[in-house]
C-alpha atoms as a PDB file:
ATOM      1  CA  UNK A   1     167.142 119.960  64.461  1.00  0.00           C
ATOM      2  CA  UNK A   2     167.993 122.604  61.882  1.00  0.00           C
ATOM      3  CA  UNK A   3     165.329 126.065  61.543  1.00  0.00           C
ATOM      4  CA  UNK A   4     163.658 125.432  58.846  1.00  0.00           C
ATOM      5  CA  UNK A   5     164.304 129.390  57.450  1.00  0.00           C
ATOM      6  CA  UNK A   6     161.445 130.751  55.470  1.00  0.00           C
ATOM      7  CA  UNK A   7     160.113 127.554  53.491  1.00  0.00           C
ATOM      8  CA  UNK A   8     159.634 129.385  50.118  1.00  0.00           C
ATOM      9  CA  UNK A   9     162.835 131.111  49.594  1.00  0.00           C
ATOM     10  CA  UNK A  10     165.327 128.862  49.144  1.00  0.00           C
ATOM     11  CA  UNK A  11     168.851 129.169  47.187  1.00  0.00           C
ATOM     12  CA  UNK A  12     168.603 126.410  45.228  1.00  0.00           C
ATOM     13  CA  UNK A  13     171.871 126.860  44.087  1.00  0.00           C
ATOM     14  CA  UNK A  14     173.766 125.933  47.570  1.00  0.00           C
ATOM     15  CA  UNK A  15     171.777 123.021  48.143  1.00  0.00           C
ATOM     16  CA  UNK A  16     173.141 119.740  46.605  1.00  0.00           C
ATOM     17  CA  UNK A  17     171.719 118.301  43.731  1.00  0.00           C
ATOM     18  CA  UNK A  18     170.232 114.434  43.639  1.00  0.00           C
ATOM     19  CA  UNK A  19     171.148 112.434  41.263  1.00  0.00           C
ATOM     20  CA  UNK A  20     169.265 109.391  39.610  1.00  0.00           C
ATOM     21  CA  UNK A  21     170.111 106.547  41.271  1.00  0.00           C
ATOM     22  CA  UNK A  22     167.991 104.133  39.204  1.00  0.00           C
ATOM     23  CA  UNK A  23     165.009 103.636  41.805  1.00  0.00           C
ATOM     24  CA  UNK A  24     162.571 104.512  39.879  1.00  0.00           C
ATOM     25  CA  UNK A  25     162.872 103.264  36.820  1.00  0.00           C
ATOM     26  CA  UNK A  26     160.587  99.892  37.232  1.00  0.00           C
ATOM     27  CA  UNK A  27     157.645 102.346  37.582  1.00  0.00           C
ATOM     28  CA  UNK A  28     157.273 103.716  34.150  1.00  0.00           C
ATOM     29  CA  UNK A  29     154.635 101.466  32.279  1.00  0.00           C
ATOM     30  CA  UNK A  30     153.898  99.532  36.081  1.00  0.00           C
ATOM     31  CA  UNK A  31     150.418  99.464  37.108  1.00  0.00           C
ATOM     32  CA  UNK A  32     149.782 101.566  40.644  1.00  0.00           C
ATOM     33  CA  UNK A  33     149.481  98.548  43.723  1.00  0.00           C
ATOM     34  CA  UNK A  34     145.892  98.786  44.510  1.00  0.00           C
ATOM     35  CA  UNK A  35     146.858 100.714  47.975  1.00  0.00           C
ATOM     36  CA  UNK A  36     144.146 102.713  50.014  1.00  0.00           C
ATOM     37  CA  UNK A  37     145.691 105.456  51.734  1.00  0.00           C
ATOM     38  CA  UNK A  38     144.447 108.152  53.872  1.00  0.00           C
ATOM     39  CA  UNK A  39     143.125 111.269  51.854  1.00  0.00           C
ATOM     40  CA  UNK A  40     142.970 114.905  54.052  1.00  0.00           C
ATOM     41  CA  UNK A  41     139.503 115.743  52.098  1.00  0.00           C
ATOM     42  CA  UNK A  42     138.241 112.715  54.060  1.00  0.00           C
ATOM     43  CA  UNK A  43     138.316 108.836  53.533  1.00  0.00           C
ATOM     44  CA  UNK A  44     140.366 106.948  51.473  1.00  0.00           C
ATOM     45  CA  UNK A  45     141.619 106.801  47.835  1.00  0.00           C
ATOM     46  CA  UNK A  46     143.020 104.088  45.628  1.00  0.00           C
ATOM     47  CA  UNK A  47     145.070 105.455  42.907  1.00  0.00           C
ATOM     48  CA  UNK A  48     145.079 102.239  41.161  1.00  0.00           C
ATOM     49  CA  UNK A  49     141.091 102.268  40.871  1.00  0.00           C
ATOM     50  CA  UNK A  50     140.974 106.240  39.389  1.00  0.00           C
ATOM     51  CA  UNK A  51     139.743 106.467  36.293  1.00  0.00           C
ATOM     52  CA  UNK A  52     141.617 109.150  33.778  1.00  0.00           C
ATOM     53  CA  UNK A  53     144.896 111.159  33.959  1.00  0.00           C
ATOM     54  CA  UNK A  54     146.030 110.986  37.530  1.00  0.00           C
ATOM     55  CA  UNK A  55     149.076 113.508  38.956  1.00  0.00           C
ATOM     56  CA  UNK A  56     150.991 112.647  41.583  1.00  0.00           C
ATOM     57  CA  UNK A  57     153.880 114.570  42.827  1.00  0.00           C
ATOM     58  CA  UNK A  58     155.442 112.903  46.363  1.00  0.00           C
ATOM     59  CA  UNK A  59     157.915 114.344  48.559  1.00  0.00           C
ATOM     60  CA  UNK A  60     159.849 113.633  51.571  1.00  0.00           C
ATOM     61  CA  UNK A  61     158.009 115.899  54.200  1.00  0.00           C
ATOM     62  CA  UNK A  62     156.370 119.484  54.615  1.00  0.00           C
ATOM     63  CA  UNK A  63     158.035 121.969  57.078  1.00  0.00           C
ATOM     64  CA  UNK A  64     156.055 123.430  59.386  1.00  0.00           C
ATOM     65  CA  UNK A  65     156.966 127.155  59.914  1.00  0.00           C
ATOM     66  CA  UNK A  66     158.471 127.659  63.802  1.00  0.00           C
ATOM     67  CA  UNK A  67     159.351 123.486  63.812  1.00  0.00           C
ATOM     68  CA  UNK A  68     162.564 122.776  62.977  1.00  0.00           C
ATOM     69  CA  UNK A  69     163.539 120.232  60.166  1.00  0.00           C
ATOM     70  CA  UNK A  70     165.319 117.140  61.244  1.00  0.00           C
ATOM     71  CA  UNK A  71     169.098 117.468  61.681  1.00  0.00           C
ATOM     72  CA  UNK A  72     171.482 117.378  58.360  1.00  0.00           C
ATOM     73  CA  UNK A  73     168.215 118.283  56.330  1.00  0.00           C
ATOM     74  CA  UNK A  74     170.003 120.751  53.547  1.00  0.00           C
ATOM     75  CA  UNK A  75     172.543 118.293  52.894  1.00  0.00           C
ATOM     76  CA  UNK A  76     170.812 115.752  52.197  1.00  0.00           C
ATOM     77  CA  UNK A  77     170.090 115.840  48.184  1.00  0.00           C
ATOM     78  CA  UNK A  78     166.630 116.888  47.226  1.00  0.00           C
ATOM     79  CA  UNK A  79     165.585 116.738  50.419  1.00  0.00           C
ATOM     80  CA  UNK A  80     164.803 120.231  51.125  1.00  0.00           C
ATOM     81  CA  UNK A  81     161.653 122.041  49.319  1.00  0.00           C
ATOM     82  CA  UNK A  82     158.462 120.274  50.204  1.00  0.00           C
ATOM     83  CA  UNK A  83     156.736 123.490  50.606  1.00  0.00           C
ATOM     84  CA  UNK A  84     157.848 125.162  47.376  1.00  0.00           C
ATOM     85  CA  UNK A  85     156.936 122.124  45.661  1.00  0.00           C
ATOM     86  CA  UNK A  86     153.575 121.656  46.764  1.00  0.00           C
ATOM     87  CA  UNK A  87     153.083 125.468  46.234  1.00  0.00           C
ATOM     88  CA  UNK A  88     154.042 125.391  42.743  1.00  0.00           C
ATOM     89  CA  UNK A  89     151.022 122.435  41.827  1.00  0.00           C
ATOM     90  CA  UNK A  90     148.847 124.928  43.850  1.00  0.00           C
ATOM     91  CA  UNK A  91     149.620 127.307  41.313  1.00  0.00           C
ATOM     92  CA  UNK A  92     149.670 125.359  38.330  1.00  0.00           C
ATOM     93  CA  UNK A  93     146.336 123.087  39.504  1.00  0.00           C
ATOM     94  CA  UNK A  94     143.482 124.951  37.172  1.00  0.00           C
ATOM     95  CA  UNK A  95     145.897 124.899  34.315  1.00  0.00           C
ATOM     96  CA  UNK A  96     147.302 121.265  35.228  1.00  0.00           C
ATOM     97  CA  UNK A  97     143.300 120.421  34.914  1.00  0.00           C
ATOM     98  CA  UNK A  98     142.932 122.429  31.330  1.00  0.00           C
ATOM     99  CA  UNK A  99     145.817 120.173  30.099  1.00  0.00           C
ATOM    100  CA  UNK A 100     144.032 116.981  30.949  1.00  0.00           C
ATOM    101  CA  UNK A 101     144.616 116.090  34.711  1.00  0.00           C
ATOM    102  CA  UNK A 102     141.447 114.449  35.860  1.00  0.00           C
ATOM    103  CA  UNK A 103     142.660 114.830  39.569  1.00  0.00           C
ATOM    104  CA  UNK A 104     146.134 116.162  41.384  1.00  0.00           C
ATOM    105  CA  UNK A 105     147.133 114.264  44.604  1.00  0.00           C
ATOM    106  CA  UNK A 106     150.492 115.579  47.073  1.00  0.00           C
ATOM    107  CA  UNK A 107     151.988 112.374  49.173  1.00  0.00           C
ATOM    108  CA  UNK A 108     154.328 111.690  51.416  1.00  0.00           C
ATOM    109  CA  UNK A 109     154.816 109.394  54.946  1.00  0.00           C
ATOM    110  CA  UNK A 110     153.565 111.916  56.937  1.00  0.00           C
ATOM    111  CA  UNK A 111     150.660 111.231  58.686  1.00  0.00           C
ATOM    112  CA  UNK A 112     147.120 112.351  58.100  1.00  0.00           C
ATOM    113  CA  UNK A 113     146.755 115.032  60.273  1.00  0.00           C
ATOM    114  CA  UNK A 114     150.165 116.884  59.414  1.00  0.00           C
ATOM    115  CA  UNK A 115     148.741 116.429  55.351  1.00  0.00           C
ATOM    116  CA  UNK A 116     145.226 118.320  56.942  1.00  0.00           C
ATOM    117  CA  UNK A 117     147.557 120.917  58.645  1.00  0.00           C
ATOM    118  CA  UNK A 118     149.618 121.126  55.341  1.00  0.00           C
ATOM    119  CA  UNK A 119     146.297 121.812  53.108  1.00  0.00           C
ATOM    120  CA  UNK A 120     144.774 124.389  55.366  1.00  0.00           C
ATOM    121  CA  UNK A 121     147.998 125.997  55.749  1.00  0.00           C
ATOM    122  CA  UNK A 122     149.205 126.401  51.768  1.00  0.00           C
ATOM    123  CA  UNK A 123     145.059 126.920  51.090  1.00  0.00           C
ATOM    124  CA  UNK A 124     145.600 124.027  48.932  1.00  0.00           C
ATOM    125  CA  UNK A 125     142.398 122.868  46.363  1.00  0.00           C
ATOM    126  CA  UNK A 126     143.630 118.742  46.253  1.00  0.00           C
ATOM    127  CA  UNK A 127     144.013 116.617  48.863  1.00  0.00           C
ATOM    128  CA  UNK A 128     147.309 115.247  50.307  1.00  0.00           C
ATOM    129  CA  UNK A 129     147.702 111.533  50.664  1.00  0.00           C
ATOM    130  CA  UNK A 130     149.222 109.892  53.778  1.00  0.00           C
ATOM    131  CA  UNK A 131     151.272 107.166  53.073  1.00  0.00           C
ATOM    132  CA  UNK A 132     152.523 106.458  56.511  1.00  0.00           C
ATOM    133  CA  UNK A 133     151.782 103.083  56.607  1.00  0.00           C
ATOM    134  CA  UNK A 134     154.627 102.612  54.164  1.00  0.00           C
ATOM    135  CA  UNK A 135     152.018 100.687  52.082  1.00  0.00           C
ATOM    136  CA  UNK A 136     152.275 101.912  48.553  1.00  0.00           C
ATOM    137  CA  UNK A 137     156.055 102.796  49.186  1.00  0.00           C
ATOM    138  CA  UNK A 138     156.405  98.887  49.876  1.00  0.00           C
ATOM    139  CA  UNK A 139     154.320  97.846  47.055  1.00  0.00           C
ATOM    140  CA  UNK A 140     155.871  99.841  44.692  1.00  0.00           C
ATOM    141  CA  UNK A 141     159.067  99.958  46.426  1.00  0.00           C
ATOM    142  CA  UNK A 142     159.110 104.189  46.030  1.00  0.00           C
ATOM    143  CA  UNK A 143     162.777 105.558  45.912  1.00  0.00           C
ATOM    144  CA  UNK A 144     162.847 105.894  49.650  1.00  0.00           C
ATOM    145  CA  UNK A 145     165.531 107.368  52.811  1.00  0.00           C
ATOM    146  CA  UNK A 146     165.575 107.369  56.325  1.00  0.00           C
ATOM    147  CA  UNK A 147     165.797 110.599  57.930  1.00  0.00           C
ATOM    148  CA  UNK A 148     166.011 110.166  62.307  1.00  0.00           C
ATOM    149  CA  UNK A 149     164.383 106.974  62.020  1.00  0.00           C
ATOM    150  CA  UNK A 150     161.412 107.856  59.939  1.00  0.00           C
ATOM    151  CA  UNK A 151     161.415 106.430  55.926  1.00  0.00           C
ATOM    152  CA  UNK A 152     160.333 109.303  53.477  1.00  0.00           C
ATOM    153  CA  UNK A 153     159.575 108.585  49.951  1.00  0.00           C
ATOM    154  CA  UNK A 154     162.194 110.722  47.815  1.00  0.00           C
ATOM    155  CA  UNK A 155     160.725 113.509  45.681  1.00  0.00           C
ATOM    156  CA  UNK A 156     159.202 112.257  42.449  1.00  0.00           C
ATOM    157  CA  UNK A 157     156.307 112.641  40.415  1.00  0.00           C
ATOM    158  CA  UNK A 158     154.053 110.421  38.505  1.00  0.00           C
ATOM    159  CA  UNK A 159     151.366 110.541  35.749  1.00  0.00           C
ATOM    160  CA  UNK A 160     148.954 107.860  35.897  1.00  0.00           C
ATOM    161  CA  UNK A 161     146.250 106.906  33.173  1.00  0.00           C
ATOM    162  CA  UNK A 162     143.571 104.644  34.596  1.00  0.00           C
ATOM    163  CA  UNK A 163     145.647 103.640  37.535  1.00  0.00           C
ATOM    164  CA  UNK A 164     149.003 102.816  34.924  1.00  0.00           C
ATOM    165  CA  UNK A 165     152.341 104.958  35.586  1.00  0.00           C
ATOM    166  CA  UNK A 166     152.790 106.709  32.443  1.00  0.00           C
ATOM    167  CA  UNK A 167     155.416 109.177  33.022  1.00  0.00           C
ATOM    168  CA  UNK A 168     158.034 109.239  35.574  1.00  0.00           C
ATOM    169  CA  UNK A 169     159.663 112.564  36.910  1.00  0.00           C
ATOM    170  CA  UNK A 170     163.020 111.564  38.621  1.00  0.00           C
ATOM    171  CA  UNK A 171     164.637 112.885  40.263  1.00  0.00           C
ATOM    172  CA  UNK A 172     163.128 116.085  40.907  1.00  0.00           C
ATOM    173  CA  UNK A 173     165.375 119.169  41.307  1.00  0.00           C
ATOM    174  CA  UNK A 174     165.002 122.171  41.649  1.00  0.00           C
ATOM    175  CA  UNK A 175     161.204 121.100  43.098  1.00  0.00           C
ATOM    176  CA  UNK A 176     159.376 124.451  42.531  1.00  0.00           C
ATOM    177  CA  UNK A 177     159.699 123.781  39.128  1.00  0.00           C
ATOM    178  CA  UNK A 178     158.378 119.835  38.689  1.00  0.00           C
ATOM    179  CA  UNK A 179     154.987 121.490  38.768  1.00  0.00           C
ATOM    180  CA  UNK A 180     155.044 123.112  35.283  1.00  0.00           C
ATOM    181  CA  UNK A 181     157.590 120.197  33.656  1.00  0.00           C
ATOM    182  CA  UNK A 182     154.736 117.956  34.821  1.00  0.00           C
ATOM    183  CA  UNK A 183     152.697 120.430  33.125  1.00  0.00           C
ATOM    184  CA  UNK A 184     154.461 121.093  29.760  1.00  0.00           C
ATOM    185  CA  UNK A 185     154.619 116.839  29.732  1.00  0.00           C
ATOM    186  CA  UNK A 186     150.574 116.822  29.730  1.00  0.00           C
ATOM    187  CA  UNK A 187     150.410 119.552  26.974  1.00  0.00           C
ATOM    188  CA  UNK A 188     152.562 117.633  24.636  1.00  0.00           C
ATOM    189  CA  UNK A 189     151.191 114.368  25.332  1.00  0.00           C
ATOM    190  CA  UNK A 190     147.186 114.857  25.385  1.00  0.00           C
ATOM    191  CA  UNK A 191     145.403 111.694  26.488  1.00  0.00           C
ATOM    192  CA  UNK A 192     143.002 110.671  23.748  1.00  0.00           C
ATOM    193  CA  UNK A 193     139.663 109.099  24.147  1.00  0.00           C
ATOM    194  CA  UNK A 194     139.328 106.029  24.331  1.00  0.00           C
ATOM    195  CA  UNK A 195     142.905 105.800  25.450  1.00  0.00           C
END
């Protein structure tokens, strides 16, 4: 297992780069599968059946500072940067709200209790999902890998209006800055009412 390092500095630049390898592009204009998954604020939460502007930024897994990552982690392309990823939405969430976002959800395959640990940890204010039932990754058949026998949903993001994918962010690289893209996308493309 490789140290994981300090999770928020990372040199993008000697990591390699994913490229888009077509897997997600039959979820642009797809409606969400009506998929109940695990929420860390308690309960659990069908995309599909949210009303409004709905982000959702997904990643492969969270580090967890003294654990070490699974072994080959850095070379594996956009693997690495869960942490500064879900940071950057932290930052960004008041502003991702003032541009329209009725809600902000973080998922991955992790399970519920390492998404609680992950919120209390990075004092996040949205819940992560747990998807690790593979449930909406099969349903929507999610760009996915396996890492040491566990599947992780690749990093992408998605915009969702009334349950329907309208935006696709993939792939994702460097991931501390999906947050504002995602942001600068809802800016230029207000939701109307009645839309």
């Amino acid at each position: 297992m490789a140290d994981p390092g300090n999770l928020l500095e990372i040199d993008w630049s000697r990591l390699p780069v994913p490229t888009n390898d077509g897997a997600a592009h039959h979820l642009e204009g797809a409606p969400l599968a009506d998929v109940a998954l695990p929420s860390s604020a308690g309960g659990k939460i069908s995309l599909a059946k949210l009303p409004g502007r709905t982000v959702l930024f997904i990643y492969p897994m969270t580090g967890t500072p003294g654990v070490a990552l699974p072994d080959g982690w850095d070379a594996i392309p956009g693997a690495r940067g869960c942490t500064p990823h879900t940071c950057a939405f932290r930052d960004l969430h008041a502003d991702l709200e003032a541009a329209g976002a009725a809600q902000v959800f973080g998922l991955s395959t992790q399970t519920l209790a390492e998404q609680q640990a992950t919120v209390e940890r990075l004092h996040l204010p949205f819940p992560l999902l747990s998807d690790d039932a593979l449930g909406l990754t099969r349903a929507m058949s999610l760009p996915s890998m396996d890492v040491g026998g566990k599947t992780m949903i690749k990093r992408l993001a998605l915009i969702l209006d009334d349950g329907v994918i309208v935006k696709v962010f993939y792939p994702v690289f460097p991931p501390d800055r999906n947050a504002g893209d995602v942001l600068a996308w809802l800016r230029a493309n207000p939701r109307r009412l009645g839309t």
